[in-house]
C-alpha atoms as a PDB file:
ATOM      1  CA  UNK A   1       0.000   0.000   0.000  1.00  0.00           C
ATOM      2  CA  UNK A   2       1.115   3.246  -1.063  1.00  0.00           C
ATOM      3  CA  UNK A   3       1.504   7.061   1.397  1.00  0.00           C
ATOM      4  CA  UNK A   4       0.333   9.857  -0.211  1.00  0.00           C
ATOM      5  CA  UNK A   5       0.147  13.289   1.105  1.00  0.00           C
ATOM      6  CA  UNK A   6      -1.984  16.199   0.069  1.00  0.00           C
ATOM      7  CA  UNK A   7       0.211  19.030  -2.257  1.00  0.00           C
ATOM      8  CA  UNK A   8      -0.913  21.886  -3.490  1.00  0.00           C
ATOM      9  CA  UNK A   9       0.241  23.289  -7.075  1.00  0.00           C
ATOM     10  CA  UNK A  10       0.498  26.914  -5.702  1.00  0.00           C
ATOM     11  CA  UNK A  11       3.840  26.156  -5.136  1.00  0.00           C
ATOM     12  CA  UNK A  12       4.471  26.069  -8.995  1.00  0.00           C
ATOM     13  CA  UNK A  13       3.108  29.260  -9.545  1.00  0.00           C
ATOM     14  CA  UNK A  14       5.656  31.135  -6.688  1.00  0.00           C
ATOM     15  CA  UNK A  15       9.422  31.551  -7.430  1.00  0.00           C
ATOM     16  CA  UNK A  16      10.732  29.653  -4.344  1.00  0.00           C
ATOM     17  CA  UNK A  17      14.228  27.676  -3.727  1.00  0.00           C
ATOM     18  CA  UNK A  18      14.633  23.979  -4.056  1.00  0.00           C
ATOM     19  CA  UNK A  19      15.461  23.647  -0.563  1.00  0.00           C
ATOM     20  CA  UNK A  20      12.020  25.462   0.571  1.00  0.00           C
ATOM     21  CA  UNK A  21       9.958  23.361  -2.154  1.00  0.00           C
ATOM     22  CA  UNK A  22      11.350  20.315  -0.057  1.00  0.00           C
ATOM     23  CA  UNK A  23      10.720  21.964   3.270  1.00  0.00           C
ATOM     24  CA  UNK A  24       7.142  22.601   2.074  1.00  0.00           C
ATOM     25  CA  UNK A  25       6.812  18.850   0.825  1.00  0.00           C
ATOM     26  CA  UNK A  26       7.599  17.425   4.100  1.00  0.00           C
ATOM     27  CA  UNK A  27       5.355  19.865   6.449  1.00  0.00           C
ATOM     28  CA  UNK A  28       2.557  18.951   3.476  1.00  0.00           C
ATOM     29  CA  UNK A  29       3.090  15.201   4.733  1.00  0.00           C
ATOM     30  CA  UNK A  30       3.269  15.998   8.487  1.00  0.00           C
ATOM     31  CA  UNK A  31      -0.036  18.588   8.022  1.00  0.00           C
ATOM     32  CA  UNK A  32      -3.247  17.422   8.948  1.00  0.00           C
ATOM     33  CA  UNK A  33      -5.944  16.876   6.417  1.00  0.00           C
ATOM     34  CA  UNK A  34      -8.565  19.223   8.009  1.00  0.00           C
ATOM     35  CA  UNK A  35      -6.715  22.166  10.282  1.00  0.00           C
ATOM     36  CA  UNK A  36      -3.231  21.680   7.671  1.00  0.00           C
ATOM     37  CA  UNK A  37      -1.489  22.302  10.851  1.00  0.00           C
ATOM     38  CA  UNK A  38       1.241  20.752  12.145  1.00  0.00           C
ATOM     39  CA  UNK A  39       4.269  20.929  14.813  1.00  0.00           C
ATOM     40  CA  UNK A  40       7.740  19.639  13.748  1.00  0.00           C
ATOM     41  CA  UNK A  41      11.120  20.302  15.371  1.00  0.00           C
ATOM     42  CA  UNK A  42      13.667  22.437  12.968  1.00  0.00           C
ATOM     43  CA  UNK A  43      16.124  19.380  13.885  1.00  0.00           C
ATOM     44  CA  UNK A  44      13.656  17.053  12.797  1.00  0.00           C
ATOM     45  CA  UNK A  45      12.609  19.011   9.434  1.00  0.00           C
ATOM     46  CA  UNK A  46      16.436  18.905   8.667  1.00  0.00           C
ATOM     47  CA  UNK A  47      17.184  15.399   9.596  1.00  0.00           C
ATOM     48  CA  UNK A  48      14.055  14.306   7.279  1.00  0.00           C
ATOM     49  CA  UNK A  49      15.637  16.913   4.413  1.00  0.00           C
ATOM     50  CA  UNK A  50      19.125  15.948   4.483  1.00  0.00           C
ATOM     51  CA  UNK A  51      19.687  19.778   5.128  1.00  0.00           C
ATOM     52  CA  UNK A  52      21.041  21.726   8.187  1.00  0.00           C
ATOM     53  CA  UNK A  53      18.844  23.628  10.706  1.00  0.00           C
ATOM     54  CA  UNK A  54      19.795  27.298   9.191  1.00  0.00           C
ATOM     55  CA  UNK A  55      18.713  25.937   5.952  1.00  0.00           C
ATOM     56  CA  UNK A  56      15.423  25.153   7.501  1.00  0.00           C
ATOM     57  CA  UNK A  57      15.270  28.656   9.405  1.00  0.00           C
ATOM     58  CA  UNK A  58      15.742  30.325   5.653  1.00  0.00           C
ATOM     59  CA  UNK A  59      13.465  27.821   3.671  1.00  0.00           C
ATOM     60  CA  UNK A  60      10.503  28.627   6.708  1.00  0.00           C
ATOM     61  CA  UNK A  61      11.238  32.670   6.120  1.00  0.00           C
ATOM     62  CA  UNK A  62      11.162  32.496   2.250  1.00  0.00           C
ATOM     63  CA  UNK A  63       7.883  30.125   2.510  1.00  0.00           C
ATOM     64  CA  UNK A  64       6.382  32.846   4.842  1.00  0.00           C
ATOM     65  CA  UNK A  65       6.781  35.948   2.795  1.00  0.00           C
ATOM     66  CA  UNK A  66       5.690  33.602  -0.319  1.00  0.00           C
ATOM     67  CA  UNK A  67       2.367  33.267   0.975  1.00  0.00           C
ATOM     68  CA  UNK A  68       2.826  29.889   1.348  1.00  0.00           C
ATOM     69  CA  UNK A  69       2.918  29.362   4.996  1.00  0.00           C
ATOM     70  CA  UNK A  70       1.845  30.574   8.574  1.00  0.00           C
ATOM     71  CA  UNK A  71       4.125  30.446  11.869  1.00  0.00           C
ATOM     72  CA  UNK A  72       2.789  31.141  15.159  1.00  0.00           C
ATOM     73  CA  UNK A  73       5.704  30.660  17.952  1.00  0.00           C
ATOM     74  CA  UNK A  74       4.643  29.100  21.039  1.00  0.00           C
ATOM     75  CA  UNK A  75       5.770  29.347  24.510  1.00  0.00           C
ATOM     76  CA  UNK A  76       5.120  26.908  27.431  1.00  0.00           C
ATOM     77  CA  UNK A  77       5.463  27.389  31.338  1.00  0.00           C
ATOM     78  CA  UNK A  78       7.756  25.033  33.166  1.00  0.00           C
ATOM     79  CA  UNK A  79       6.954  24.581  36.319  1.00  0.00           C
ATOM     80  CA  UNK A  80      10.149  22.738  37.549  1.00  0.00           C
ATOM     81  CA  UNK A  81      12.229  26.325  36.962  1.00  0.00           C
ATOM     82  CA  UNK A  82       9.396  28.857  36.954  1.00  0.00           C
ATOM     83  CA  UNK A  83      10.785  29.773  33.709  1.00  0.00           C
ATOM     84  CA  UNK A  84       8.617  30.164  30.157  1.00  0.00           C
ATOM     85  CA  UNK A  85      10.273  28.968  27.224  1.00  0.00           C
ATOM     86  CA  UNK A  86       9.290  28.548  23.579  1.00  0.00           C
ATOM     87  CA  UNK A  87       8.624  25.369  21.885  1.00  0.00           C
ATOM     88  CA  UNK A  88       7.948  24.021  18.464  1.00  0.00           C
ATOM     89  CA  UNK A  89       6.297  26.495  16.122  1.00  0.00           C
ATOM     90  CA  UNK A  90       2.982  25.764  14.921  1.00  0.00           C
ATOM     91  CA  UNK A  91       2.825  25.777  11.126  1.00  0.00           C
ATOM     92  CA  UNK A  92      -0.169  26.337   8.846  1.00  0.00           C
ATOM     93  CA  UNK A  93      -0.006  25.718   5.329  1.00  0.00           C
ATOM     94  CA  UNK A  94      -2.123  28.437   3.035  1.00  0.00           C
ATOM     95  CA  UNK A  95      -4.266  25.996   0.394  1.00  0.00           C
ATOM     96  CA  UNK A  96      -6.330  28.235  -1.324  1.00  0.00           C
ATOM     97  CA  UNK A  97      -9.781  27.333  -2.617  1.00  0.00           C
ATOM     98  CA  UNK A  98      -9.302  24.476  -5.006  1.00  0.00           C
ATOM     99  CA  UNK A  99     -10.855  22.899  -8.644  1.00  0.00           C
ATOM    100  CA  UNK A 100     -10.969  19.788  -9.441  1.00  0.00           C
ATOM    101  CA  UNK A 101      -8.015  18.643 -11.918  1.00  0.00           C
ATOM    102  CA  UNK A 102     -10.551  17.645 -15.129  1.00  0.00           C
ATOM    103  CA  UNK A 103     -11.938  21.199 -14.842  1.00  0.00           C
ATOM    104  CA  UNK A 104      -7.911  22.370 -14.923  1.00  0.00           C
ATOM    105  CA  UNK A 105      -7.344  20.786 -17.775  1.00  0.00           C
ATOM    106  CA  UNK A 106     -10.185  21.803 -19.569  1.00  0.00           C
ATOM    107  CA  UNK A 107      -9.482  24.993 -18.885  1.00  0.00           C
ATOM    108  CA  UNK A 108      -6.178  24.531 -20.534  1.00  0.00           C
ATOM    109  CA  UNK A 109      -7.173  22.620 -23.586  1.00  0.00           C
ATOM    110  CA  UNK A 110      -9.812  25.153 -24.254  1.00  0.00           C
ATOM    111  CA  UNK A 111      -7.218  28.441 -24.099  1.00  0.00           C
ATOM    112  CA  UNK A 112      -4.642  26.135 -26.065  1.00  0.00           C
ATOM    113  CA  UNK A 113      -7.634  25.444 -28.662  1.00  0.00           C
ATOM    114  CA  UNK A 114      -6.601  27.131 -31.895  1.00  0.00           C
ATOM    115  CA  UNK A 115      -3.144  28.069 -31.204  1.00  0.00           C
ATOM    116  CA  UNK A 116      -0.849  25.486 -33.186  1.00  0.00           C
ATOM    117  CA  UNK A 117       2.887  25.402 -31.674  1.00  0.00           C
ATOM    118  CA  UNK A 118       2.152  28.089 -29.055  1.00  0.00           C
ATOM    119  CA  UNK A 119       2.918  26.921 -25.152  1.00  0.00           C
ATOM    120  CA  UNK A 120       2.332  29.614 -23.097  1.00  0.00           C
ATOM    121  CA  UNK A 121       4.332  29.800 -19.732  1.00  0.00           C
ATOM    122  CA  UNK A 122       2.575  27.912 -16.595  1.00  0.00           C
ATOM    123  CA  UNK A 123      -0.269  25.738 -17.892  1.00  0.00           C
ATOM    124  CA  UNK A 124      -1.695  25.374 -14.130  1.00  0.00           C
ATOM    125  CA  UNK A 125      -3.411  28.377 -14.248  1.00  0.00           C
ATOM    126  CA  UNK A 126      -5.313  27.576 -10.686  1.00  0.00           C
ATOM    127  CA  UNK A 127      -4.283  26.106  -7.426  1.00  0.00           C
ATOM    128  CA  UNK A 128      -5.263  22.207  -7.151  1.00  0.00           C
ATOM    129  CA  UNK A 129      -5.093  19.825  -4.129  1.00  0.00           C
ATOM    130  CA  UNK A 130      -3.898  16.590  -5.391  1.00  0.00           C
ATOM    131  CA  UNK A 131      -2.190  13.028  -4.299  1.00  0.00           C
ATOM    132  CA  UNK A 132       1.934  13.710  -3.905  1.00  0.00           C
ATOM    133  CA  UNK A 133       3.300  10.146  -3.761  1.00  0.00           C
ATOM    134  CA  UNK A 134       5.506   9.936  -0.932  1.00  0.00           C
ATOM    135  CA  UNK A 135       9.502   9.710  -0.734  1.00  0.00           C
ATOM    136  CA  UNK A 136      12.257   9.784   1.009  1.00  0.00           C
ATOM    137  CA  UNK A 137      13.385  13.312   0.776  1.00  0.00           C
ATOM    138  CA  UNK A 138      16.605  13.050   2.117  1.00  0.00           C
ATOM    139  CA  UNK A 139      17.857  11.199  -1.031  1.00  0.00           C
ATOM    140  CA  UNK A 140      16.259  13.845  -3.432  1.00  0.00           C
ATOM    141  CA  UNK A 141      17.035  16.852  -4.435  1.00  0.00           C
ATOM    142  CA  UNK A 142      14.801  19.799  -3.994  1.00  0.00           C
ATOM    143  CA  UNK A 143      15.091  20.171  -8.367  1.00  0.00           C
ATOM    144  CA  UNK A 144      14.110  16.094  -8.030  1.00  0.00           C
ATOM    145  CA  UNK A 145      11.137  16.555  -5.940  1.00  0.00           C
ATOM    146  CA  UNK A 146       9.829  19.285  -7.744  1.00  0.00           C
ATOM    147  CA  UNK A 147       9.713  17.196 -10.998  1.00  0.00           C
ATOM    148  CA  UNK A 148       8.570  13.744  -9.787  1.00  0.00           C
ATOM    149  CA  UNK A 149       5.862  15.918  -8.062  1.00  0.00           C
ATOM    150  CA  UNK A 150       4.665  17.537 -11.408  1.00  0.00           C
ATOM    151  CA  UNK A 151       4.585  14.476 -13.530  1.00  0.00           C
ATOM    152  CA  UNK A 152       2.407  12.646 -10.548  1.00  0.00           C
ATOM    153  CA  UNK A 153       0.066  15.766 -10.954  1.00  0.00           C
ATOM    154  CA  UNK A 154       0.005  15.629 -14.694  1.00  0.00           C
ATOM    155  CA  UNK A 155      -0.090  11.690 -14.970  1.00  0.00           C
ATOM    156  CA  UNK A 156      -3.272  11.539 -12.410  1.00  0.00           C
ATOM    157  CA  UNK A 157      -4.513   8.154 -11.989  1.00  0.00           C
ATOM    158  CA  UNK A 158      -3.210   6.679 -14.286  1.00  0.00           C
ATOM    159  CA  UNK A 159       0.097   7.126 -13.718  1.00  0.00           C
ATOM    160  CA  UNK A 160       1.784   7.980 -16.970  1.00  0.00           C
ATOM    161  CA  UNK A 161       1.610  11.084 -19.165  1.00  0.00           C
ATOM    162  CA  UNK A 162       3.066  12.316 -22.414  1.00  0.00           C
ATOM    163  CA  UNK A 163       5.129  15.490 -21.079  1.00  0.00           C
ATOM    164  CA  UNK A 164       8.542  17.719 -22.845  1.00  0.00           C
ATOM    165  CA  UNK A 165      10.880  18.886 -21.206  1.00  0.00           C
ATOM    166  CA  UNK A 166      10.272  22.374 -22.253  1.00  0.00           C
ATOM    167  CA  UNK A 167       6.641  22.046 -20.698  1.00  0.00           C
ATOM    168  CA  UNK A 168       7.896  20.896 -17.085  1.00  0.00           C
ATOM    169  CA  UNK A 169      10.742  22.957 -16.946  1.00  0.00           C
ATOM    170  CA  UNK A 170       8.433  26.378 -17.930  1.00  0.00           C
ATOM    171  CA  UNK A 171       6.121  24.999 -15.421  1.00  0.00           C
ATOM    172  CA  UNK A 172       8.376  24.074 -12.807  1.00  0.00           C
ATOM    173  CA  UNK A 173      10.692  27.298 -13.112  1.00  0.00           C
ATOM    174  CA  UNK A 174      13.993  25.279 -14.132  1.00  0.00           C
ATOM    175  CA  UNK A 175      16.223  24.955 -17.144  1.00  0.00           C
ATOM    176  CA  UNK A 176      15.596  22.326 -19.460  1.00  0.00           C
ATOM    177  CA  UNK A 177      18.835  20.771 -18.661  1.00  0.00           C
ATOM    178  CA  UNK A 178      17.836  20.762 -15.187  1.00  0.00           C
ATOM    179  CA  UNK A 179      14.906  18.822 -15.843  1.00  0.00           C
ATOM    180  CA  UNK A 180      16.910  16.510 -17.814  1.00  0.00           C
ATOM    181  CA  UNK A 181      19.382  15.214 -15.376  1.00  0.00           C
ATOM    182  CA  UNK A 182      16.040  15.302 -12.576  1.00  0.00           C
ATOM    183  CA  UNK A 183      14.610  12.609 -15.090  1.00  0.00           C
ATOM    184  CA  UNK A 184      17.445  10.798 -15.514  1.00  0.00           C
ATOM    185  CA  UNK A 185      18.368  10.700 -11.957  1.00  0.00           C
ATOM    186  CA  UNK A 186      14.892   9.980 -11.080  1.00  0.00           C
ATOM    187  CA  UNK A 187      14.361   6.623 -13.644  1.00  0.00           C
ATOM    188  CA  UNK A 188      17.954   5.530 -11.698  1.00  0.00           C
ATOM    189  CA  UNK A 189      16.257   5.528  -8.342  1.00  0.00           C
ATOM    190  CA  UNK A 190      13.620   3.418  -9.700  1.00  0.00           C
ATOM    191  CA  UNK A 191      10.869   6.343  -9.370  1.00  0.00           C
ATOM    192  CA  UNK A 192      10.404   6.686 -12.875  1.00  0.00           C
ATOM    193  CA  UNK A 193       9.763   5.066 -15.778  1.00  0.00           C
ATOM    194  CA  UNK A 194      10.774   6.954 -19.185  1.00  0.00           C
ATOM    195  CA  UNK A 195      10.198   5.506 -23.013  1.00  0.00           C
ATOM    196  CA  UNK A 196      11.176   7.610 -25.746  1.00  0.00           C
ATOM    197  CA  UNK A 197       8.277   8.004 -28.456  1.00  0.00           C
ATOM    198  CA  UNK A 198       9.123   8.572 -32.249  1.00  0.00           C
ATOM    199  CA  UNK A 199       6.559  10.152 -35.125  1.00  0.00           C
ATOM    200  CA  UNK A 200       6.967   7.084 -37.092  1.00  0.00           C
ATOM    201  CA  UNK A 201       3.358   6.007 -36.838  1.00  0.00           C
ATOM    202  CA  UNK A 202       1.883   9.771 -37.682  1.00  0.00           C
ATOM    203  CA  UNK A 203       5.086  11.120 -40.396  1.00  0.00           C
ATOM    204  CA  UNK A 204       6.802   8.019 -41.521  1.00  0.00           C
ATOM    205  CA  UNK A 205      10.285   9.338 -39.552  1.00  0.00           C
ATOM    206  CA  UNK A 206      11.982   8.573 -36.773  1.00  0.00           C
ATOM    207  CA  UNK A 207      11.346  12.208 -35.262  1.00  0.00           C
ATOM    208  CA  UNK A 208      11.616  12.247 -31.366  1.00  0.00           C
ATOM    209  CA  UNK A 209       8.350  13.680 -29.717  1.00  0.00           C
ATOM    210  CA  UNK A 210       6.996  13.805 -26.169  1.00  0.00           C
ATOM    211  CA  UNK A 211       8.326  10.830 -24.053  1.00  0.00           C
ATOM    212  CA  UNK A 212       5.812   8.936 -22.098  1.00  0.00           C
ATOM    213  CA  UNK A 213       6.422   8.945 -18.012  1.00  0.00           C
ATOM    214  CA  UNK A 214       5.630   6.166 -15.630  1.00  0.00           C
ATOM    215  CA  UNK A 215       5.311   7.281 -11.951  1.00  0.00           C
ATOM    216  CA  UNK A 216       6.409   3.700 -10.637  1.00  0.00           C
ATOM    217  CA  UNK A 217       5.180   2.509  -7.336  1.00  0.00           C
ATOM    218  CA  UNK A 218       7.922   2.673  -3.972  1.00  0.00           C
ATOM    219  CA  UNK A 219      10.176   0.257  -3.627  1.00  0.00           C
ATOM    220  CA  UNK A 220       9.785  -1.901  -0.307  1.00  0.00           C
ATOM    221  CA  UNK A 221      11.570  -1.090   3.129  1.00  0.00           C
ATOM    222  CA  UNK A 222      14.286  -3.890   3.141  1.00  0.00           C
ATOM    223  CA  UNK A 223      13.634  -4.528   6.587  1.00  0.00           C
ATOM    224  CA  UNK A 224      10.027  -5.572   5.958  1.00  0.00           C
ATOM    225  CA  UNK A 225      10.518  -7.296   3.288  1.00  0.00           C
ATOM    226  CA  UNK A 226      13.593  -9.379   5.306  1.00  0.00           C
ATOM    227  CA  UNK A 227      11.213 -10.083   7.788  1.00  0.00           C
ATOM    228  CA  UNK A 228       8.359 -11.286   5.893  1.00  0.00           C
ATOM    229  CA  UNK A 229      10.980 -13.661   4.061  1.00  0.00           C
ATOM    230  CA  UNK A 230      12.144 -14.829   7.128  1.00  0.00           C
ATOM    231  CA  UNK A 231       8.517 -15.684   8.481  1.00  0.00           C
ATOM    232  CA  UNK A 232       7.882 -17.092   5.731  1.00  0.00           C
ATOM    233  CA  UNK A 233      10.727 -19.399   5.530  1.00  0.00           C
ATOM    234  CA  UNK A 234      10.122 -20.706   9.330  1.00  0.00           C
ATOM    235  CA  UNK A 235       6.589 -20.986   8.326  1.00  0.00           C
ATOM    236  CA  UNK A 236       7.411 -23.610   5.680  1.00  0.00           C
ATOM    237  CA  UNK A 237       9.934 -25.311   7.815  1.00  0.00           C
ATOM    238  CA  UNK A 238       7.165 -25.951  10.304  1.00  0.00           C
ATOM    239  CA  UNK A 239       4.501 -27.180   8.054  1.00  0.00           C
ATOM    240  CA  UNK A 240       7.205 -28.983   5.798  1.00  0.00           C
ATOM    241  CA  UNK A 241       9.201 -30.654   9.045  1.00  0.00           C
ATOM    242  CA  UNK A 242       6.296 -31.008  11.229  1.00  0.00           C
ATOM    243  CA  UNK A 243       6.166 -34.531  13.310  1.00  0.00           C
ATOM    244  CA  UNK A 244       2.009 -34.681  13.047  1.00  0.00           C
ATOM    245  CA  UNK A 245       1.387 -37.101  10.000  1.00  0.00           C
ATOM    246  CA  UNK A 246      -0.356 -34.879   7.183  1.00  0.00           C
ATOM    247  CA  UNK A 247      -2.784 -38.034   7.162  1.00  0.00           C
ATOM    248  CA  UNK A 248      -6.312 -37.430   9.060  1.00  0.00           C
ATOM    249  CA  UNK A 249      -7.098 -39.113  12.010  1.00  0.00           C
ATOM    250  CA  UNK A 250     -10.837 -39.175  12.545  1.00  0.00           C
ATOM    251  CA  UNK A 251     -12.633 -40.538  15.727  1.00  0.00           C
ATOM    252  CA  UNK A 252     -15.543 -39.481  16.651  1.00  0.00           C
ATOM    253  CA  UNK A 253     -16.271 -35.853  15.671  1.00  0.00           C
ATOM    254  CA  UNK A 254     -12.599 -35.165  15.836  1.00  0.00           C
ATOM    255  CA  UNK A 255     -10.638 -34.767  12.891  1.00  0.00           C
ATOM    256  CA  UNK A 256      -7.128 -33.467  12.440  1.00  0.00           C
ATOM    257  CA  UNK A 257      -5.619 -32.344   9.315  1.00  0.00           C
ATOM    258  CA  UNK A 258      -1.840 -31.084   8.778  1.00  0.00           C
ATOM    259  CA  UNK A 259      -2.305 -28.460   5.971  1.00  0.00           C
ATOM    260  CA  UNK A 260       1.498 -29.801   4.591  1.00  0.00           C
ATOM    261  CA  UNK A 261       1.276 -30.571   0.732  1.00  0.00           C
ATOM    262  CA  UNK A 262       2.145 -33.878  -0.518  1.00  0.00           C
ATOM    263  CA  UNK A 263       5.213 -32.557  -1.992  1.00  0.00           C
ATOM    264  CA  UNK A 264       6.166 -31.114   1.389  1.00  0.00           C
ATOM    265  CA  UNK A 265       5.372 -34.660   2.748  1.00  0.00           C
ATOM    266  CA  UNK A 266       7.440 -36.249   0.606  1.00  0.00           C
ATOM    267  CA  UNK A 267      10.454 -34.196   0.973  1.00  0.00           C
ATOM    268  CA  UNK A 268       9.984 -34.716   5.024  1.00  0.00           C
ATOM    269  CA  UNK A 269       9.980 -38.133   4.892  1.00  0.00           C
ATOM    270  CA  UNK A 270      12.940 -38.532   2.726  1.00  0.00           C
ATOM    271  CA  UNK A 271      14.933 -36.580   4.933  1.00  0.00           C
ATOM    272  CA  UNK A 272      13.656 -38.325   8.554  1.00  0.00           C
ATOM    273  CA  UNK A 273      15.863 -40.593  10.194  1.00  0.00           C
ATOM    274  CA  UNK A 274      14.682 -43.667  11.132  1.00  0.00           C
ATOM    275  CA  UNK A 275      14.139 -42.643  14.823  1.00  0.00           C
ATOM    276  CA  UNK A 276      12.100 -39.630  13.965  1.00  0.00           C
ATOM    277  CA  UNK A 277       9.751 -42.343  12.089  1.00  0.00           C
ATOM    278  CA  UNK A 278       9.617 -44.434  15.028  1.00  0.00           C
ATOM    279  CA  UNK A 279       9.080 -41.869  17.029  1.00  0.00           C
ATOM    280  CA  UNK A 280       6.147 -40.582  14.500  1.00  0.00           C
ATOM    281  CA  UNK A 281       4.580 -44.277  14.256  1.00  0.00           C
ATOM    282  CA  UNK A 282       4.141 -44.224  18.156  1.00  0.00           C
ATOM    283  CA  UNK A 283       2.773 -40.874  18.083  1.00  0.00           C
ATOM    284  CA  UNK A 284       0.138 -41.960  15.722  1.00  0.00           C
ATOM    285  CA  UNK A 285      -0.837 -44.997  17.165  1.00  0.00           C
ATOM    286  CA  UNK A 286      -1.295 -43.397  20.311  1.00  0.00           C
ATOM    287  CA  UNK A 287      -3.003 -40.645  19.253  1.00  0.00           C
ATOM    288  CA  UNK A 288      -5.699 -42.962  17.698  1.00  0.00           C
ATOM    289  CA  UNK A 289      -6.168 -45.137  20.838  1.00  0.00           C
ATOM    290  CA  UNK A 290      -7.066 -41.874  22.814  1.00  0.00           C
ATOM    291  CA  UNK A 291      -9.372 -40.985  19.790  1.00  0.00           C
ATOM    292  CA  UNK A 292     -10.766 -44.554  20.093  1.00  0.00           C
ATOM    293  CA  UNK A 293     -11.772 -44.694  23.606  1.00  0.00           C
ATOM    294  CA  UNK A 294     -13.122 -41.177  23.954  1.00  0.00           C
ATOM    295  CA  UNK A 295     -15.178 -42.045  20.637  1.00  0.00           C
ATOM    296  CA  UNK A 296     -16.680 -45.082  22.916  1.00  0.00           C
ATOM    297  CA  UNK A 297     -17.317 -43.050  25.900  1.00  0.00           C
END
């Protein structure tokens, strides 16, 4: 299962700094849905950033005067010193009123409509709420971010778009050259998918033209995936090495059944030594005698 976060695209349409689109990503993940509050150390911003805490102090000023954030400072009493200090700043995130993206990009198809080869500059032309996929920010670039963020937008749900590079990078606020190293570094990290399209189906040439992006689901946390290996592997030693015969034993109403395979069974068997079979033979045989009597009772 997938995180996603609620972004906003006003941050495309403000000329901010890598490192305070990042900062803004990861108080956007830490925000609550309703109040978009929320209450992160500076140490903590950083750590999750891979930045240092006067980068954090900057990114938090810029994203203020932007328009694109709120800080209230707090201050709490401590009783053991009679003393007041401050503690984590509460930060609100300005979202303003939102459309729906189909009604964005109608919108844009309809003031694109009879203008061949003109792009104008910024095709979001109003602020939408939509689904940022999750990442770990401290191995991305604030450049990085920005772009894998964009194509998510533009790809929607299903997760792949026809986009050029002069399109994200006037949208974004980059270079195109920028954007070109983003999307190769990105498709390296395994967060991207890129195919290069030709016009050979509509000219007859082998013309580049818009390449088609991917957004490609997270890779798994090692750790959890170790684990669930592991489980699993003890799980199939138990069922596979078990000493209860995979062969019912019914008396009565009782009935007990070994979910092993026969395969499993098999393999067991081969592998027992002769006083493990013994010892399984005895086990059986009494284990049907109790069966037995209780069945007579």
């Amino acid at each position: 299962m997938q995180k996603y976060y609620i972004a906003s695209t006003a941050a495309y349409q403000v000329s901010i700094s890598s490192t305070a689109y990042k900062v803004l990503s990861y108080l956007q993940q830490c925000a609550d849905y309703k109040t978009r509050t929320c209450y992160p150390k500076r140490k903590t911003i950083a750590a999750k950033c891979g930045i240092s805490v006067r980068s954090v102090v900057r990114a938090v000023n810029d994203l203020c005067v932007a328009g694109l954030l709120k800080r209230k400072f707090q201050f709490a009493f401590f009783v053991g010193d009679n003393s007041i200090r401050q503690k984590e700043n509460l930060y609100t995130i300005i979202d303003c009123p939102q459309i729906s993206l189909q009604e964005a990009n109608c919108i844009e198809m309809s003031n694109l409509k009879g203008k061949s080869g003109v792009r104008s500059k910024g095709h979001i032309e109003h602020n939408i709420l939509y689904r940022a996929q999750s990442a770990d920010l401290s191995k991305l670039t604030g450049n990085e971010l920005k772009v894998y963020n964009y194509i998510t937008l533009r790809a929607g749900k299903g997760c792949s778009c026809f986009l050029s590079k002069k399109e994200i990078a006037a949208d974004c606020g980059i270079s195109t050259v920028t954007v070109y190293r983003c999307i190769k570094k990105l498709a390296n990290k395994g967060l991207l998918d890129v195919q290069a399209q030709t016009r050979k189906s509509i000219t007859g040439d082998n013309g580049t033209t818009s390449n088609l992006y991917t957004v490609l689901p997270l890779p798994r946390r090692p750790k959890l995936a170790a684990a669930k290996f592991l489980f699993a592997f003890l799980l199939n030693r138990t069922l596979g090495y078990s000493p209860i015969s995979p062969d019912f034993v019914t008396g009565g109403h009782i009935k007990l059944v070994t979910p092993r395979t026969r395969s499993l069974k098999n393999k067991a068997l081969k592998k027992e030594p002769e006083w493990k079979t013994k010892f399984i033979k005895s086990g059986r045989s009494w284990l049907s005698k109790i069966l037995n009597t209780n069945g007579k009772a």
